[in-house]
PDB file of N, CA and C in Angstrom:
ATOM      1  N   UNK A   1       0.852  -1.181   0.000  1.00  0.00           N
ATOM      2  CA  UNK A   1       0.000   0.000   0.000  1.00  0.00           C
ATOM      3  C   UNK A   1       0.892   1.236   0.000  1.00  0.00           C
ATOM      4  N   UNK A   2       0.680   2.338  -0.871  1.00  0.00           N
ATOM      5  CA  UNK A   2       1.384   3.237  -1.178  1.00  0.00           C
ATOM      6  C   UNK A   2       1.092   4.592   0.212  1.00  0.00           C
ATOM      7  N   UNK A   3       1.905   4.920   0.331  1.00  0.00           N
ATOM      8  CA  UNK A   3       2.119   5.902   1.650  1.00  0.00           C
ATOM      9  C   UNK A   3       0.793   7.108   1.270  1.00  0.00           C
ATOM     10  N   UNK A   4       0.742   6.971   0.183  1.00  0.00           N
ATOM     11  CA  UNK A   4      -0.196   8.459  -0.344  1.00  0.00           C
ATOM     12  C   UNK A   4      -1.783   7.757   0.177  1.00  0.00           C
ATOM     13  N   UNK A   5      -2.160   6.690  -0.075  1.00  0.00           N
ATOM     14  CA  UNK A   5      -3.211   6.025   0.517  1.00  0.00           C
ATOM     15  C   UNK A   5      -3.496   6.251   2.138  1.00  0.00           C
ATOM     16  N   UNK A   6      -2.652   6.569   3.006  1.00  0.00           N
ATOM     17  CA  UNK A   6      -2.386   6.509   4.566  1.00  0.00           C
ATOM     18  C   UNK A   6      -3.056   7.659   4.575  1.00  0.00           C
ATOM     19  N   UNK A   7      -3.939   7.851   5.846  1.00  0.00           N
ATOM     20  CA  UNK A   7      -4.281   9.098   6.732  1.00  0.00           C
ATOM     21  C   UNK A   7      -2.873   9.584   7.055  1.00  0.00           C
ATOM     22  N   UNK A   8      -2.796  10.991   7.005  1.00  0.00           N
ATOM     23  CA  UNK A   8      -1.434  11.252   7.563  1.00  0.00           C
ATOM     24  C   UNK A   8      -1.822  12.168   8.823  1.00  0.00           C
ATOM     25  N   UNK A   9      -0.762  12.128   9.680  1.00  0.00           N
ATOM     26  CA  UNK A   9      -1.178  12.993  11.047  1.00  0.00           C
ATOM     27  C   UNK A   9      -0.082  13.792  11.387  1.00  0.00           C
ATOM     28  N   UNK A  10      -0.101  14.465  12.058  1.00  0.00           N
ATOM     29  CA  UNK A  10       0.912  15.288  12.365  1.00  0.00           C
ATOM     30  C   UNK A  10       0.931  15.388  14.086  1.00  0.00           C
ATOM     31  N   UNK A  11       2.663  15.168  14.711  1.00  0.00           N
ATOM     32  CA  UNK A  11       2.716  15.013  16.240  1.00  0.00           C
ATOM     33  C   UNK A  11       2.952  16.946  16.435  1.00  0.00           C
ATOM     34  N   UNK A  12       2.548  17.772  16.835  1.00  0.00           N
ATOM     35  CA  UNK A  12       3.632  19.222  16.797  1.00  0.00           C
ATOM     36  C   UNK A  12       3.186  19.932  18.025  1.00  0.00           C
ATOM     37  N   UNK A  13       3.985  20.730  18.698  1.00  0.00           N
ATOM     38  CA  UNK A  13       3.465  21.688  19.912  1.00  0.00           C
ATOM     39  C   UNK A  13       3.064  22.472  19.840  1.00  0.00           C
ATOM     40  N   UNK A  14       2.181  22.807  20.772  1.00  0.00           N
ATOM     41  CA  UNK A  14       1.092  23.993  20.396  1.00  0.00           C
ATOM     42  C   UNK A  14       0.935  24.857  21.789  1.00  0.00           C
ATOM     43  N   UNK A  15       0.979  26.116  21.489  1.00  0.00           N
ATOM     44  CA  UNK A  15       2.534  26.939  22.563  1.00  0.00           C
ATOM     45  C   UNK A  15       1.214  27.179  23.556  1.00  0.00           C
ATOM     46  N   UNK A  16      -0.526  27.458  22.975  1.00  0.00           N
ATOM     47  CA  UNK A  16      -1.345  28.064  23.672  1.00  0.00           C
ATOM     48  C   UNK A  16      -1.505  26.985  24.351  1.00  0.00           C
ATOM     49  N   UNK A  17      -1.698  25.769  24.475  1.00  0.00           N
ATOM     50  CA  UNK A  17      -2.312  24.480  25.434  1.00  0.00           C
ATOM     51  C   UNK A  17      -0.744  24.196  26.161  1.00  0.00           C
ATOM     52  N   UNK A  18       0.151  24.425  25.541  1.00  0.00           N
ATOM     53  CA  UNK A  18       1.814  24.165  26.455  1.00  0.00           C
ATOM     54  C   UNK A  18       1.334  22.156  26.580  1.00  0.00           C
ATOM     55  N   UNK A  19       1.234  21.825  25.222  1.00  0.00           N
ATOM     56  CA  UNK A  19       0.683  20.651  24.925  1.00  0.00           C
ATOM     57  C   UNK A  19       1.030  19.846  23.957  1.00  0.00           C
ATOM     58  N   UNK A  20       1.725  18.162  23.430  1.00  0.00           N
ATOM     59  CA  UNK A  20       1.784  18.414  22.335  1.00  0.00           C
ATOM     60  C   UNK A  20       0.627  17.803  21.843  1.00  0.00           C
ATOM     61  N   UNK A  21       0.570  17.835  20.494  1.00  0.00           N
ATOM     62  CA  UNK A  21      -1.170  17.324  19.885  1.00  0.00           C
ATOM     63  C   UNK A  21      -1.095  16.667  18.847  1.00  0.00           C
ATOM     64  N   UNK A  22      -1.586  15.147  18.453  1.00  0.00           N
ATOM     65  CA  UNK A  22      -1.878  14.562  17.248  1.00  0.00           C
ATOM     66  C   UNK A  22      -2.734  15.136  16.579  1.00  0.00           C
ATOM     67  N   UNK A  23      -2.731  15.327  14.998  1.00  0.00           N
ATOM     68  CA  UNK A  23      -3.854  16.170  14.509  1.00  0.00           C
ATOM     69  C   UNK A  23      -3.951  15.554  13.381  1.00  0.00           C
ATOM     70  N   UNK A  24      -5.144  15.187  12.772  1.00  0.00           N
ATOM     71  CA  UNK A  24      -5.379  14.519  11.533  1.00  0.00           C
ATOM     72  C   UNK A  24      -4.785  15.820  10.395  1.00  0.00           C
ATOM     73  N   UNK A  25      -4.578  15.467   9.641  1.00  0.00           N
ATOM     74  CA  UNK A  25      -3.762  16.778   8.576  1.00  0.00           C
ATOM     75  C   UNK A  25      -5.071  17.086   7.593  1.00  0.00           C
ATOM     76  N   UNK A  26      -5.076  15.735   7.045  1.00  0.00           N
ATOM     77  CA  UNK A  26      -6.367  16.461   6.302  1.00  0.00           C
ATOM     78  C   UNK A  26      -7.966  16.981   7.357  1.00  0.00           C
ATOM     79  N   UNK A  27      -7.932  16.635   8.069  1.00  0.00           N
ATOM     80  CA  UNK A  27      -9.810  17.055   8.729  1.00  0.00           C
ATOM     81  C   UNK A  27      -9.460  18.208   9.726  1.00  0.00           C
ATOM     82  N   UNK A  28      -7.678  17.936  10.132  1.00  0.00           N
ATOM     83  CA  UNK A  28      -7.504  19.686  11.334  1.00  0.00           C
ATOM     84  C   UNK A  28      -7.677  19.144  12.341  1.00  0.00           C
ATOM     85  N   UNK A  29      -8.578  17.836  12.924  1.00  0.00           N
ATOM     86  CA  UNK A  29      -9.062  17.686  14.370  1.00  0.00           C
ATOM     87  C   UNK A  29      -7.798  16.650  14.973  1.00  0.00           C
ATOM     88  N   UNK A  30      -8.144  17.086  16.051  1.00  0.00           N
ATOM     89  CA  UNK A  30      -7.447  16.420  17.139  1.00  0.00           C
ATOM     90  C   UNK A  30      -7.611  15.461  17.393  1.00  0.00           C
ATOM     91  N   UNK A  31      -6.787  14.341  17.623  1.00  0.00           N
ATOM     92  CA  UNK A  31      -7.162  12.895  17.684  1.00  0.00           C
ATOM     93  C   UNK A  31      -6.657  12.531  18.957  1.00  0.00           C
ATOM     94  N   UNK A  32      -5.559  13.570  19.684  1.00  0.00           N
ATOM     95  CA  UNK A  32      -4.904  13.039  21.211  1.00  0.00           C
ATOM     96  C   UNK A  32      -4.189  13.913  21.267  1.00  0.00           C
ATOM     97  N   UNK A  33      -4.303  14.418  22.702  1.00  0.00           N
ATOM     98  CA  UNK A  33      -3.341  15.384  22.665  1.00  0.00           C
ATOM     99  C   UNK A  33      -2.057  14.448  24.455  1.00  0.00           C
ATOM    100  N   UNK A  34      -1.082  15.495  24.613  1.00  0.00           N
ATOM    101  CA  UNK A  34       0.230  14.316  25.324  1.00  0.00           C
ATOM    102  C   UNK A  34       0.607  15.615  26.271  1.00  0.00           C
ATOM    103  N   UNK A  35       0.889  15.592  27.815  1.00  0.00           N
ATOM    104  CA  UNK A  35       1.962  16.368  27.968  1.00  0.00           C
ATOM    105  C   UNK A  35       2.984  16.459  27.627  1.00  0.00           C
ATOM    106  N   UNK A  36       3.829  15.754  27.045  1.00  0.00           N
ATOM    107  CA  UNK A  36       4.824  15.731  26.557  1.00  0.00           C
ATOM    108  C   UNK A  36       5.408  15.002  25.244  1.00  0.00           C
ATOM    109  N   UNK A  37       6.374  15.488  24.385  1.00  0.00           N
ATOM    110  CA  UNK A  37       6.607  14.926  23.449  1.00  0.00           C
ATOM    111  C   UNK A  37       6.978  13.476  23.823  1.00  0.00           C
ATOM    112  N   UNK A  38       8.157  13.252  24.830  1.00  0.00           N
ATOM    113  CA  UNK A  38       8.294  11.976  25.378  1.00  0.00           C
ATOM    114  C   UNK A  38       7.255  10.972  25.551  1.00  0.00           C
ATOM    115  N   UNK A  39       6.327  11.692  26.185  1.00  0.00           N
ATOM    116  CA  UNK A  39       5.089  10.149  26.492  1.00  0.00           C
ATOM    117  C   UNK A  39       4.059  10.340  25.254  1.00  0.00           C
ATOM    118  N   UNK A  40       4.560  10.773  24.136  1.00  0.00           N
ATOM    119  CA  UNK A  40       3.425  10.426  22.901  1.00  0.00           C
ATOM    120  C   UNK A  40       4.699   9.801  21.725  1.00  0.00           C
ATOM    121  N   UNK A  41       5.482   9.354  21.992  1.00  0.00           N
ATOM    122  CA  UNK A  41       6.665   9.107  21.355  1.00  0.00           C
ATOM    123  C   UNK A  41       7.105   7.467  21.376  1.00  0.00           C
ATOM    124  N   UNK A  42       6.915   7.037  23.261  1.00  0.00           N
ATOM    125  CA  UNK A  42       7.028   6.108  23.827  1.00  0.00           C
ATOM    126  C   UNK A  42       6.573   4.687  23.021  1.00  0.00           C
ATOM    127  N   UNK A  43       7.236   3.786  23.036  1.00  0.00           N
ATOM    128  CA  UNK A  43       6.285   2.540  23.002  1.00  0.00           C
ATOM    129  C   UNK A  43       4.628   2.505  22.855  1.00  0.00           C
ATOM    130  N   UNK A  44       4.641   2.306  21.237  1.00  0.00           N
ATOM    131  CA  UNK A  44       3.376   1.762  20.767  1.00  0.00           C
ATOM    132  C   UNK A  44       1.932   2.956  20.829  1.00  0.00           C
ATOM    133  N   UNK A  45       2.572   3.932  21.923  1.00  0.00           N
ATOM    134  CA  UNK A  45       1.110   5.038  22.162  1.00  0.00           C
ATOM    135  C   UNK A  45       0.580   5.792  21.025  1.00  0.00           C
ATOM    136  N   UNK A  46       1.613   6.368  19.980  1.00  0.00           N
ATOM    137  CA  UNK A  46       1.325   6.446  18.744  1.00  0.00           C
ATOM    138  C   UNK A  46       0.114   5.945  17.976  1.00  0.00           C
ATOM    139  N   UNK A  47       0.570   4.608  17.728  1.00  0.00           N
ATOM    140  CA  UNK A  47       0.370   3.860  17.209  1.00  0.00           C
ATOM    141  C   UNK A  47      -1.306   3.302  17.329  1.00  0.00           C
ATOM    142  N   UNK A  48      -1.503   3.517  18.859  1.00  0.00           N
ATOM    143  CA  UNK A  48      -2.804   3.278  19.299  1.00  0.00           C
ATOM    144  C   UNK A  48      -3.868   4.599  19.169  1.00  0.00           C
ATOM    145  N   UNK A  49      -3.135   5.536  18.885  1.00  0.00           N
ATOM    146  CA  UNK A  49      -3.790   7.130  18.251  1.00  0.00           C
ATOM    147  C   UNK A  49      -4.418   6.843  17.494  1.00  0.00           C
ATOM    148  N   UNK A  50      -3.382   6.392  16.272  1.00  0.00           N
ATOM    149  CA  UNK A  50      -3.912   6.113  15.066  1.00  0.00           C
ATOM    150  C   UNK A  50      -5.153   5.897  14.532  1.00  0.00           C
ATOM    151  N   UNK A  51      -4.494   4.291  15.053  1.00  0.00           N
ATOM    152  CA  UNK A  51      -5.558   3.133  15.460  1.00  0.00           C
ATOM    153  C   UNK A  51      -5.254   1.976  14.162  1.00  0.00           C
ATOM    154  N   UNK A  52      -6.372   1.463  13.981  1.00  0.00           N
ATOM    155  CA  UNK A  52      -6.304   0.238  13.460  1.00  0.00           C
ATOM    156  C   UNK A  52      -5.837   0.060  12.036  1.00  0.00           C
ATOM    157  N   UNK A  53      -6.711   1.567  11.159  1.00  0.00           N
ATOM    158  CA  UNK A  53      -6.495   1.523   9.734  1.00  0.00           C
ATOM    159  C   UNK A  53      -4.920   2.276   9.737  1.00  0.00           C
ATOM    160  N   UNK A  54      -4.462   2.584  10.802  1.00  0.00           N
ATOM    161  CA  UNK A  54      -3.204   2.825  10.701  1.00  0.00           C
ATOM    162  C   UNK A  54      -2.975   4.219  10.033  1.00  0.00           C
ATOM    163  N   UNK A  55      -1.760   4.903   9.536  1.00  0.00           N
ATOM    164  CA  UNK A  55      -1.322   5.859   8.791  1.00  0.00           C
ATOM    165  C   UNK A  55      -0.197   6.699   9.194  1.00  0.00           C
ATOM    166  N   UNK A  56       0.471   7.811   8.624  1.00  0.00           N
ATOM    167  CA  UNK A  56       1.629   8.277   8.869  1.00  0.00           C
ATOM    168  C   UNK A  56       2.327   9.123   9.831  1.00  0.00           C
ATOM    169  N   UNK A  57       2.517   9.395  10.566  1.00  0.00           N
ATOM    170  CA  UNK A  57       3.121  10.688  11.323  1.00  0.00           C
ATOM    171  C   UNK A  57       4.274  11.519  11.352  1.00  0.00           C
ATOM    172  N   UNK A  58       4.281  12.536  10.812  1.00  0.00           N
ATOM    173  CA  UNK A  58       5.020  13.241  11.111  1.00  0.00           C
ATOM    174  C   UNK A  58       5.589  13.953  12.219  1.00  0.00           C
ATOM    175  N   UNK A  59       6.590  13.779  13.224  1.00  0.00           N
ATOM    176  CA  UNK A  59       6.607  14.381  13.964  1.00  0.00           C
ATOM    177  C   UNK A  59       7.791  15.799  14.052  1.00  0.00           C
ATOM    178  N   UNK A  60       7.663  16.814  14.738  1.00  0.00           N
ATOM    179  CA  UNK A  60       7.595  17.970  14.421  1.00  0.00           C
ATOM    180  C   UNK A  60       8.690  18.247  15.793  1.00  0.00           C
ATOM    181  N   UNK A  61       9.613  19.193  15.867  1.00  0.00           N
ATOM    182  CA  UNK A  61      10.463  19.428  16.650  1.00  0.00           C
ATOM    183  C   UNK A  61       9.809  20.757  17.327  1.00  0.00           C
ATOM    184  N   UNK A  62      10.155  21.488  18.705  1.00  0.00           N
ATOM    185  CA  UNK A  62       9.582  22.503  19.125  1.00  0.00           C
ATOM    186  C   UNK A  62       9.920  23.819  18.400  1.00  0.00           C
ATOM    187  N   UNK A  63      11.081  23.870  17.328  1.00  0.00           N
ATOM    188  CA  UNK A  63      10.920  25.150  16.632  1.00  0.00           C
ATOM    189  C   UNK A  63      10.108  24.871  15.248  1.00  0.00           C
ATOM    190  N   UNK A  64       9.034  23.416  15.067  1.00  0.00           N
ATOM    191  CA  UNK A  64       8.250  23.465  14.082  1.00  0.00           C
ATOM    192  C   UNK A  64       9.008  22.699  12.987  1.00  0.00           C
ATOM    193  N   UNK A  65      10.350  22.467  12.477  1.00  0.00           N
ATOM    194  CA  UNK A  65      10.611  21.827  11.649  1.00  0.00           C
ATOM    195  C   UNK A  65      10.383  20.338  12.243  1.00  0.00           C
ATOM    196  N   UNK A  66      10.425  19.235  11.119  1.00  0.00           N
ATOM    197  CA  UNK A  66      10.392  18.068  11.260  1.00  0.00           C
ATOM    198  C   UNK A  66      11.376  17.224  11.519  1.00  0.00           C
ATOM    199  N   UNK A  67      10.896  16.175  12.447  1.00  0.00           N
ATOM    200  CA  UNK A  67      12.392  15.274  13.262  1.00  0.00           C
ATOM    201  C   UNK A  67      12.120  13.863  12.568  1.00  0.00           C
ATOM    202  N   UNK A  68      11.080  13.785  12.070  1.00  0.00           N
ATOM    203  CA  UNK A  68      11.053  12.526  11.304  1.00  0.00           C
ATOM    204  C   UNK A  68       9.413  11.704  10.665  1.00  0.00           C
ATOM    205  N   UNK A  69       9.313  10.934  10.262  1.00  0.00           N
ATOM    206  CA  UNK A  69       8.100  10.153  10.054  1.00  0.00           C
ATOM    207  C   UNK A  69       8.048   8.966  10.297  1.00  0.00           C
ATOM    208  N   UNK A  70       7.231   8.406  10.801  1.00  0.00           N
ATOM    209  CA  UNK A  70       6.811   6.870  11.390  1.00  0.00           C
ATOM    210  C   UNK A  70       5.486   6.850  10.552  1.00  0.00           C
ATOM    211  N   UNK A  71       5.482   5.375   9.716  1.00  0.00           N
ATOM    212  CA  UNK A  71       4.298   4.587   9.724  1.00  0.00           C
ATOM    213  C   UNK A  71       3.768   3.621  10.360  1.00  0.00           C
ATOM    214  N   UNK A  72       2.521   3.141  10.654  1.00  0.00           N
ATOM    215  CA  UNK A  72       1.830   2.887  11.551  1.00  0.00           C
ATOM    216  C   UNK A  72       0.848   2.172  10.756  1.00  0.00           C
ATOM    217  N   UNK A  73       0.228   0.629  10.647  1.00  0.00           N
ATOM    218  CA  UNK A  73       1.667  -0.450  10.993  1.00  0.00           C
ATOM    219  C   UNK A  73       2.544  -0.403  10.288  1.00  0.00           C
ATOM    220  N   UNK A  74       3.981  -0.557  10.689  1.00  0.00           N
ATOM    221  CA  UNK A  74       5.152  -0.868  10.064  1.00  0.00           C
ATOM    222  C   UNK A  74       4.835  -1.197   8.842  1.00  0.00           C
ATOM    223  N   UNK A  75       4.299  -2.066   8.540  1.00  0.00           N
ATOM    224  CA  UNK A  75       3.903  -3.388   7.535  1.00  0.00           C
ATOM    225  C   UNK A  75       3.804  -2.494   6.363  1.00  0.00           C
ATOM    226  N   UNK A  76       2.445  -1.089   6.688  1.00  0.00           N
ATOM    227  CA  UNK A  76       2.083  -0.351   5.419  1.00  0.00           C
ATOM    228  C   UNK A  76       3.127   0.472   5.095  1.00  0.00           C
ATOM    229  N   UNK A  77       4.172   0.579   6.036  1.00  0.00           N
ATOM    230  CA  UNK A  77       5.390   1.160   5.457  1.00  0.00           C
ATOM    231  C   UNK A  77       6.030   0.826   3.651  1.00  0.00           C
ATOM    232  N   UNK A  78       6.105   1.980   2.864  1.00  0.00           N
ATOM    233  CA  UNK A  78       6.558   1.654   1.557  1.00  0.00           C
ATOM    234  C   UNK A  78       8.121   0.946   1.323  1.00  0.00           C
ATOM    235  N   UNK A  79       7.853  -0.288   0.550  1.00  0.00           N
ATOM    236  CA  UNK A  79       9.241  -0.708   0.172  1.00  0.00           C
ATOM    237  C   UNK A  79      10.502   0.425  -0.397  1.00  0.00           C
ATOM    238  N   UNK A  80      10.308   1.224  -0.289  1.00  0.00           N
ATOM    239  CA  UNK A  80      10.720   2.444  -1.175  1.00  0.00           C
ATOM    240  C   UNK A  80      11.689   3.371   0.023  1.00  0.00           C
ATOM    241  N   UNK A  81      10.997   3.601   0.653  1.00  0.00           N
ATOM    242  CA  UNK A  81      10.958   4.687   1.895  1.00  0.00           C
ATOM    243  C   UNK A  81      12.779   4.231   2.612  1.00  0.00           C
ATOM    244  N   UNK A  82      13.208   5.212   3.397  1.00  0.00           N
ATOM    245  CA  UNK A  82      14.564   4.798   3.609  1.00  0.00           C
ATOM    246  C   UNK A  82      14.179   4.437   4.945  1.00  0.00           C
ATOM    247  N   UNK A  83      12.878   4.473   5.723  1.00  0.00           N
ATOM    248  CA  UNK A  83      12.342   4.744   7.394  1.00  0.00           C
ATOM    249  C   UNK A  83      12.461   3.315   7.353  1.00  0.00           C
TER     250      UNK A  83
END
């Protein structure tokens, strides 16, 4: 399954809640928000955001650029991709 098929989400901080927040990219809404980048990062919690149909995340460093992308499951990860 091609990465462009995936819901993509975005992990990034958001300075007014002093929060960080999963956010669906295409719909804008919030799907979970974390005190901390650490405990939304951790083992599998991601992943359970998601959820089942799975999809991509971008996650976002505190000056806003990007620290990397995770797919979710692994599996739909593209043969292609260097992740």
């Amino acid at each position: 399954m091609a990465r462009d098929n995936l819901t993509k989400y975005t992990l990034s901080y958001d300075d007014r809640k002093e929060t960080w927040t999963l956010t669906n990219d295409k719909t804008d809404r919030t799907v979970k928000t974390f005190d901390t980048k650490a405990e939304a990062i951790q083992g599998g919690v991601l992943e359970q955001a998601v959820g089942k149909e799975g999809g991509s995340v971008k996650i976002q460093k505190l000056d806003g650029k990007y620290q990397e992308e995770r797919t979710y499951p692994r599996s739909k990860d593209p043969t292609s991709s260097k992740g």
